[in-house]
Protein backbone atom coordinates (compact mmCIF):
# COMPACT_ATOMS: atom_id res chain seq x y z
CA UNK A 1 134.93 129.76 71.81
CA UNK A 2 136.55 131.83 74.93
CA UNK A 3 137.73 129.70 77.50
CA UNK A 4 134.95 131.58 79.65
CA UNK A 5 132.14 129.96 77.24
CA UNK A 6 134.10 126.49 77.41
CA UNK A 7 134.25 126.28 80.73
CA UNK A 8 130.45 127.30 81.23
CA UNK A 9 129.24 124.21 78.64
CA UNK A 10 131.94 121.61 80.49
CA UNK A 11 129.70 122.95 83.56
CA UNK A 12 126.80 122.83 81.80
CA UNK A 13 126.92 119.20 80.45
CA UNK A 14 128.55 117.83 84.02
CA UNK A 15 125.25 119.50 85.15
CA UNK A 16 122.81 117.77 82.57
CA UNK A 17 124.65 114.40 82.99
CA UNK A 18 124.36 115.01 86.85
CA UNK A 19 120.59 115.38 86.50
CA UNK A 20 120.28 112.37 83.73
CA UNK A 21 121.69 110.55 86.37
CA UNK A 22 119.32 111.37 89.69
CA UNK A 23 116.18 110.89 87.51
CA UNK A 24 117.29 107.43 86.49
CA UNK A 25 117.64 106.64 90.08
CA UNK A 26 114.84 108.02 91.30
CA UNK A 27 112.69 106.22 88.53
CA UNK A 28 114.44 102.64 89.69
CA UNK A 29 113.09 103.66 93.48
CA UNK A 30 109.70 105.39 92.11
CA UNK A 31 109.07 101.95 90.52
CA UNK A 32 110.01 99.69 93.02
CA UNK A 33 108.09 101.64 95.80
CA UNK A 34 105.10 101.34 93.66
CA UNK A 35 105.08 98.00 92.96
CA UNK A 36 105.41 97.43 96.89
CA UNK A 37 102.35 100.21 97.13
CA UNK A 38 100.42 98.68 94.89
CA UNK A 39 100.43 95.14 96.35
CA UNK A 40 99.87 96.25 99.87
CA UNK A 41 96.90 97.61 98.27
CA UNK A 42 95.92 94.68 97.38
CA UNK A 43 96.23 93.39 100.68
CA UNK A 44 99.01 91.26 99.92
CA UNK A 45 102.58 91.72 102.04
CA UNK A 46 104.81 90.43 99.04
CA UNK A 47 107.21 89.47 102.05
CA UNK A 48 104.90 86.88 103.26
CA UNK A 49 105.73 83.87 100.83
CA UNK A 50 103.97 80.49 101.95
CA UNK A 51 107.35 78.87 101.68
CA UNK A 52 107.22 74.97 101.50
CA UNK A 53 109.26 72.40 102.19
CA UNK A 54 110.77 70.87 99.09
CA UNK A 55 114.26 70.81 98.48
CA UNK A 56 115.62 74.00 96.52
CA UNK A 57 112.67 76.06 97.60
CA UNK A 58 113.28 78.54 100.37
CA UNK A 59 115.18 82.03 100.54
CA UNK A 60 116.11 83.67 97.27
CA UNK A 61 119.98 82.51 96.46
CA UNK A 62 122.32 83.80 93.56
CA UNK A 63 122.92 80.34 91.81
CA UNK A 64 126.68 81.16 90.97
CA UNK A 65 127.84 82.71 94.65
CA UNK A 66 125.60 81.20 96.76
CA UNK A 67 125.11 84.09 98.17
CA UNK A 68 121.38 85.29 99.91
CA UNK A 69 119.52 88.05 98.11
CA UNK A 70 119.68 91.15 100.70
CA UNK A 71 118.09 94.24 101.30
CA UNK A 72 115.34 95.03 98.65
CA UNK A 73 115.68 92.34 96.57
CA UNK A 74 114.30 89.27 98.52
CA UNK A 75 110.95 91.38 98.39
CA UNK A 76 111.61 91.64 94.64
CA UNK A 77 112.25 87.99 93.93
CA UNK A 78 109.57 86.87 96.44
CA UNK A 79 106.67 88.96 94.88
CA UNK A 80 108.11 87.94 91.10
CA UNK A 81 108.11 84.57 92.16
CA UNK A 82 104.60 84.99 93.81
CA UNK A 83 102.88 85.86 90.56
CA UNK A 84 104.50 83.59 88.17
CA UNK A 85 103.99 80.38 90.37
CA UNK A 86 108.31 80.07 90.92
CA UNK A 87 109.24 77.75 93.47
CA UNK A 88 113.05 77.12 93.10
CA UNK A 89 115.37 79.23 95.41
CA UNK A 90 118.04 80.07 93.02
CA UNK A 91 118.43 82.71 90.52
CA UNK A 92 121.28 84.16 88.19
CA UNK A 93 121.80 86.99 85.42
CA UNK A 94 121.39 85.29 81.76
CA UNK A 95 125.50 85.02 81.48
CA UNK A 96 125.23 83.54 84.96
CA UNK A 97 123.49 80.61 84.27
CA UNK A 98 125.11 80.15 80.55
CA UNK A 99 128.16 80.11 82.69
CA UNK A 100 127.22 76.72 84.50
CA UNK A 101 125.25 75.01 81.01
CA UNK A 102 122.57 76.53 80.97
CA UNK A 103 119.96 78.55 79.11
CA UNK A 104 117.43 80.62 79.66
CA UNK A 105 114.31 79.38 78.07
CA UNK A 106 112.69 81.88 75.39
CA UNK A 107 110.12 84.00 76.60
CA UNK A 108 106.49 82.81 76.63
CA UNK A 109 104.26 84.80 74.04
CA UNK A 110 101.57 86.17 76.95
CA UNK A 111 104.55 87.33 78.75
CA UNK A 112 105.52 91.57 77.44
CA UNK A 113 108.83 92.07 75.88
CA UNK A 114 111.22 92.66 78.79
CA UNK A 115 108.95 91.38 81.50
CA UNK A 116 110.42 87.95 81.50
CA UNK A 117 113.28 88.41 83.84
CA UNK A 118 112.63 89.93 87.12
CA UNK A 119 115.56 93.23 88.22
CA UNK A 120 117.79 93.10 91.19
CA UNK A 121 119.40 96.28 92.60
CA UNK A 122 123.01 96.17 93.65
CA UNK A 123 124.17 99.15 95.66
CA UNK A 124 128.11 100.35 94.85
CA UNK A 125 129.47 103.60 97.46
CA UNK A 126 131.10 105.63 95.25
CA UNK A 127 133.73 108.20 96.82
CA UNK A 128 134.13 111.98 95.65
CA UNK A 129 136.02 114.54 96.86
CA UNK A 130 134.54 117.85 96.88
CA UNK A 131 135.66 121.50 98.49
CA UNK A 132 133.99 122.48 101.66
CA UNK A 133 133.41 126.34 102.25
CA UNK A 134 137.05 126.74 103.46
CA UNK A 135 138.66 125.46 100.34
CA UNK A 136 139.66 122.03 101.79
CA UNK A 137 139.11 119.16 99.58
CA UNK A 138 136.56 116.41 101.12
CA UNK A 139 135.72 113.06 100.74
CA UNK A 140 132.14 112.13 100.61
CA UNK A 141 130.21 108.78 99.43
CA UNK A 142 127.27 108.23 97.78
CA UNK A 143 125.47 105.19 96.59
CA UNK A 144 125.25 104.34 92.89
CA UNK A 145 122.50 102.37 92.25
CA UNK A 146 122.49 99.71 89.36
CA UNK A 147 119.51 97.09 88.15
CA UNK A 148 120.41 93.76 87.23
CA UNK A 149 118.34 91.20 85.19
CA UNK A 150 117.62 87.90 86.32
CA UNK A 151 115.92 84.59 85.98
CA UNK A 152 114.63 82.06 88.20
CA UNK A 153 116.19 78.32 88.02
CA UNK A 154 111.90 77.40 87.01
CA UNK A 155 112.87 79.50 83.98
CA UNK A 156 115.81 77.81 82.71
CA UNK A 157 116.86 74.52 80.94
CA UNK A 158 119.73 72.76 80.22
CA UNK A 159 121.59 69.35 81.29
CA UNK A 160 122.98 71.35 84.49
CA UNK A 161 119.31 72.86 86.19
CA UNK A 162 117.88 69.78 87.68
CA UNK A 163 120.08 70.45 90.88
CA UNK A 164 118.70 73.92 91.12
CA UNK A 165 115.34 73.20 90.36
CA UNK A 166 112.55 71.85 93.48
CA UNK A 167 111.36 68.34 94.00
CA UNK A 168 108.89 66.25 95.99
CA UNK A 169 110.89 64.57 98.61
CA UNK A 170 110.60 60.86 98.36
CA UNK A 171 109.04 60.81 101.94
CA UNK A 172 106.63 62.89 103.70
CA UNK A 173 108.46 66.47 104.68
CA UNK A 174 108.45 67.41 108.43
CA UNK A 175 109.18 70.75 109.28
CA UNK A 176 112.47 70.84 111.46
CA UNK A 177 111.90 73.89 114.22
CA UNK A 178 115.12 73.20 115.61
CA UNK A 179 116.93 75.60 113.36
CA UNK A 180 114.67 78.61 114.75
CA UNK A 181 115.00 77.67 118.43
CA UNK A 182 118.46 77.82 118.16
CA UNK A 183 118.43 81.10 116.31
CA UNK A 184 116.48 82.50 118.65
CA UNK A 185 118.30 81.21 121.88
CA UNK A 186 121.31 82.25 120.76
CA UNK A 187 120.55 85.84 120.98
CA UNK A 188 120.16 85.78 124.57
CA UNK A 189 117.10 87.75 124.68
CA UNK A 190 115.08 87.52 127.67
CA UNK A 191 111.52 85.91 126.39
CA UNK A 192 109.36 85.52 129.30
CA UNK A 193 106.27 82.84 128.41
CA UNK A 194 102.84 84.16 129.54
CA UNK A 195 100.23 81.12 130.02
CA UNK A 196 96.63 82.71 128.83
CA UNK A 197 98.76 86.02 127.09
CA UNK A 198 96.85 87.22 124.62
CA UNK A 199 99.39 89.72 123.31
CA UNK A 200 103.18 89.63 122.22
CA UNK A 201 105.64 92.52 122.49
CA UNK A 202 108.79 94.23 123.16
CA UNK A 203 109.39 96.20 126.40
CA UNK A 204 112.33 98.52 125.99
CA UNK A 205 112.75 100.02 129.12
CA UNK A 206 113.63 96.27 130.56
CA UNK A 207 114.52 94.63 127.61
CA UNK A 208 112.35 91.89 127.68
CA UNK A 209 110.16 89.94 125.24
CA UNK A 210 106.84 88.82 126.20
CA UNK A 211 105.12 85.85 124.40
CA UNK A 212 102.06 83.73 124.67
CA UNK A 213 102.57 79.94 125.04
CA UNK A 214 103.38 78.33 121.71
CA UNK A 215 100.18 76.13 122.71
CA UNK A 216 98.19 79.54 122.35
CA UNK A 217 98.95 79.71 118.24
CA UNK A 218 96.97 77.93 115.85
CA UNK A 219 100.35 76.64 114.83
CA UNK A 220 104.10 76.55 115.54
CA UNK A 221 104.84 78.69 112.43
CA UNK A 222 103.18 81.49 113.58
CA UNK A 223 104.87 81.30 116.81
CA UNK A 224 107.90 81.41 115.48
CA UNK A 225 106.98 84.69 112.91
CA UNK A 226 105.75 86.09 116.18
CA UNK A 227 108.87 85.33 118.13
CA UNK A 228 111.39 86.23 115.25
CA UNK A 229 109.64 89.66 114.69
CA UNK A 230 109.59 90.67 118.40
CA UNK A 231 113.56 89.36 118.12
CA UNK A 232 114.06 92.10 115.70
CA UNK A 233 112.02 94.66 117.90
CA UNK A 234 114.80 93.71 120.59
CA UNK A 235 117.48 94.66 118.11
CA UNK A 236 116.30 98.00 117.26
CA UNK A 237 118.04 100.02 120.02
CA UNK A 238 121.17 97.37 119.77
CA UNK A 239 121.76 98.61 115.39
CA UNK A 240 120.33 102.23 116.10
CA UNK A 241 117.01 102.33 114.57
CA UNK A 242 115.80 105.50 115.30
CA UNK A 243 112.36 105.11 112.91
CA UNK A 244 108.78 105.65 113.34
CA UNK A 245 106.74 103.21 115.64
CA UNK A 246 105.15 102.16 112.69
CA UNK A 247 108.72 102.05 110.34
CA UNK A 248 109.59 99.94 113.09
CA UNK A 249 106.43 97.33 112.22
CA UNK A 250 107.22 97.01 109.11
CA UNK A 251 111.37 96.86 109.97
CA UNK A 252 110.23 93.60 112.01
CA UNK A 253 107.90 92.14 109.25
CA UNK A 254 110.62 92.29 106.92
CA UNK A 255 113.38 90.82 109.12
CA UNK A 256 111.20 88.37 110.14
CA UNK A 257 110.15 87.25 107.07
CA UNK A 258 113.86 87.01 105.99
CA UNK A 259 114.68 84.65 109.01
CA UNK A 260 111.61 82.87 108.74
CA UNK A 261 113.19 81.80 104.61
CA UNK A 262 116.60 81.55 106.02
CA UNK A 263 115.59 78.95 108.98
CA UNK A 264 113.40 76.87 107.04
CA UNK A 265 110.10 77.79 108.52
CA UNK A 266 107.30 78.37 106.23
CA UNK A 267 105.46 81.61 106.31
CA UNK A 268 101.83 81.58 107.68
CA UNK A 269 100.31 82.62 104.31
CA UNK A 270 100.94 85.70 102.09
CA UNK A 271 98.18 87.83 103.00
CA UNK A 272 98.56 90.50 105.78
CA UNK A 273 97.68 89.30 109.20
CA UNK A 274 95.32 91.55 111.58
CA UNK A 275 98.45 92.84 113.47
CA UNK A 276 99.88 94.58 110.47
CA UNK A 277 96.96 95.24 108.69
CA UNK A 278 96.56 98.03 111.27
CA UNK A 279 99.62 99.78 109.89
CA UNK A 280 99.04 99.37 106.14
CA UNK A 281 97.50 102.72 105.60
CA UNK A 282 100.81 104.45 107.51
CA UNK A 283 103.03 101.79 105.60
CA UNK A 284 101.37 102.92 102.27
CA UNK A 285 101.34 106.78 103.27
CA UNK A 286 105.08 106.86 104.01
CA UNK A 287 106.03 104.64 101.22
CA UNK A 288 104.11 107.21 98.68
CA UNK A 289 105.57 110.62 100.17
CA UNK A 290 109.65 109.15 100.11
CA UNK A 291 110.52 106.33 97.29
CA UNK A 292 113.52 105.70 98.71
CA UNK A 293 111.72 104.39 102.41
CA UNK A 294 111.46 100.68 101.50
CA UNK A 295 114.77 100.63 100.66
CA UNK A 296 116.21 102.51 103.74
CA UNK A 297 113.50 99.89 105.86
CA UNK A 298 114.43 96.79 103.82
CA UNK A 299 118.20 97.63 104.52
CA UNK A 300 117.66 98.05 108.24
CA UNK A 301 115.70 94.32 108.44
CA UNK A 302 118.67 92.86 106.51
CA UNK A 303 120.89 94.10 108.69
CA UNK A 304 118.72 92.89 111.82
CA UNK A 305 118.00 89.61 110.27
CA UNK A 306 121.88 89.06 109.90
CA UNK A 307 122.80 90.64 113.26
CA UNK A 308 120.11 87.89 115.27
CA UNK A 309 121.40 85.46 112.78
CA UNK A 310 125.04 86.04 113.67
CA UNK A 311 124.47 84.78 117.37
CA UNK A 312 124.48 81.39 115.91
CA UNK A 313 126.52 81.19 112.56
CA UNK A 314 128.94 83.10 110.68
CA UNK A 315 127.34 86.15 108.94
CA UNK A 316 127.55 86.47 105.31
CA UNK A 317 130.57 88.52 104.22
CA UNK A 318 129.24 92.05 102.75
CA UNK A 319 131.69 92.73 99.58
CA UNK A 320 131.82 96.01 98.02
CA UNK A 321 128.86 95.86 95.68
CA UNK A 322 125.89 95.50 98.07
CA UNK A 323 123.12 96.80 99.12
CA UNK A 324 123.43 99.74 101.38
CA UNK A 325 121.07 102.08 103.18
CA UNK A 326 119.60 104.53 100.28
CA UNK A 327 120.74 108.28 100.82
């Protein structure tokens, strides 16, 4: 073989492996976005988990770290743990929890052959350097997504899981607001209180939040959703969103749902409320024509969940391998 010929099949299979590996990630977002699709569809927002009050239950947690589930995969483990009846919080790769004692239990016979644990994607920015039309080498970055498997603490057994698992709380469970009002008041936003509002929204050109009295809502959990989604309307021009009107809806269901799990209040009930109902047919629409949408939307309500978060307690530390905003 000439060196011509060599160098044209080295090209050749960089090129075929460089092709392998776009398909593979466009099939991990081409699945994902339709198993969003299809459940808003359905008319179910798999954001919107009823979360109760028992102990272990709330925002999805790696059992090892400790760390909260960002970006795309609290919608993951919240819609997994919606159909299979999960309540528990925590959840770990296989060698995870064999790690602290315990063991996955064997999968159920009505449940398909790999359909037992529920995949997590980890972002990792991968650097390149390439030459530019003038012959200069340059650096670029690009995100290489990867899937992990894993299982929720209801799903594994062992002398170790009873601390990871939920339970019934020995006396009746109040709901503590506190937690939210102090999220919320730490942001500084300016929230003006309307007696006989019948609306809630963000004013940009002032910067101000209006909201009905909390008597106005059926109950304080929705006034809180309310109040944490317009929050995250009031931090779209501080982080740069620059989306669609209705990107931005769904931007503030998502963050809000995340700070809803992460201060304790439960959600008002899984199915999609008449306020953003009237964007599911956009939501779906965009969703369909660009797989990698939820990801770039669920990354931009991670990072406003953490930003209104961050007013009142120290962020969570992003490490290398995270989730990222999809190119």
């Amino acid at each position: 073989m000439t060196s011509l010929n060599c160098t044209k099949t080295i090209e050749m299979k960089s090129l075929t492996q460089g092709e392998n590996f776009m398909s593979a990630q466009n099939d991990i977002r081409e699945r994902v976005t339709n198993e969003i699709v299809e459940a808003l569809q359905h008319g179910t927002a798999p954001w919107r988990k009823p979360w109760n009050n028992l102990e272990n239950s709330g925002y999805p947690t790696n059992a090892v770290s400790k760390k909260l589930y960002r970006g795309i995969n609290p919608l993951l483990l919240q819609f997994a743990a919606q159909r299979r009846g999960f309540t528990s919080k925590w959840w770990a790769t296989y060698q995870q929890w064999a790690g602290i004692g315990c063991q996955v239990m064997k999968r159920p016979a009505d449940v398909p052959a790999g359909a037992w644990g529920t995949k997590v994607i980890l972002w990792k920015p991968i650097k390149t350097t390439k030459k530019n039309s003038n012959g200069e080498d340059k650096e670029t970055t690009f995100p290489l997504m990867r899937e992990y498997t894993v299982f929720c603490a209801d799903q594994v057994e062992g002398n170790a899981i009873d601390k990871y698992r939920t339970h019934v709380p020995t006396t009746a469970a109040v709901i503590d607001y506190e937690p939210a009002e102090k999220v919320i008041a730490a942001t500084g936003a300016d929230i003006r209180h309307v007696a006989g509002g019948q609306a809630a929204y963000f004013r940009p050109p002032q910067d101000y939040i209006v909201m009905p009295l909390k008597s106005q809502f059926a109950n304080l959990a929705g006034y809180y959703s309310t109040a944490l989604h317009e929050t995250s309307h009031w931090s779209e021009t501080r982080l740069g969103w620059t989306g669609s009107y209705a990107l931005g809806e769904l931007r503030a269901e998502l963050s809000a749902a995340y700070l809803m799990a992460a201060v304790g209040v439960p959600q008002i009930g899984a199915d999609l409320t008449a306020n953003t109902a009237s964007y599911l047919e956009s939501w779906i629409k965009c969703l369909k024509e660009d797989h990698s949408a939820i990801f770039k939307i669920s990354s931009a309500a991670s990072k406003a969940a953490d930003f209104i978060l961050s007013f009142s307690q120290e962020a969570q530390a992003e490490e290398e391998i995270e989730e990222v905003m999809a190119a």
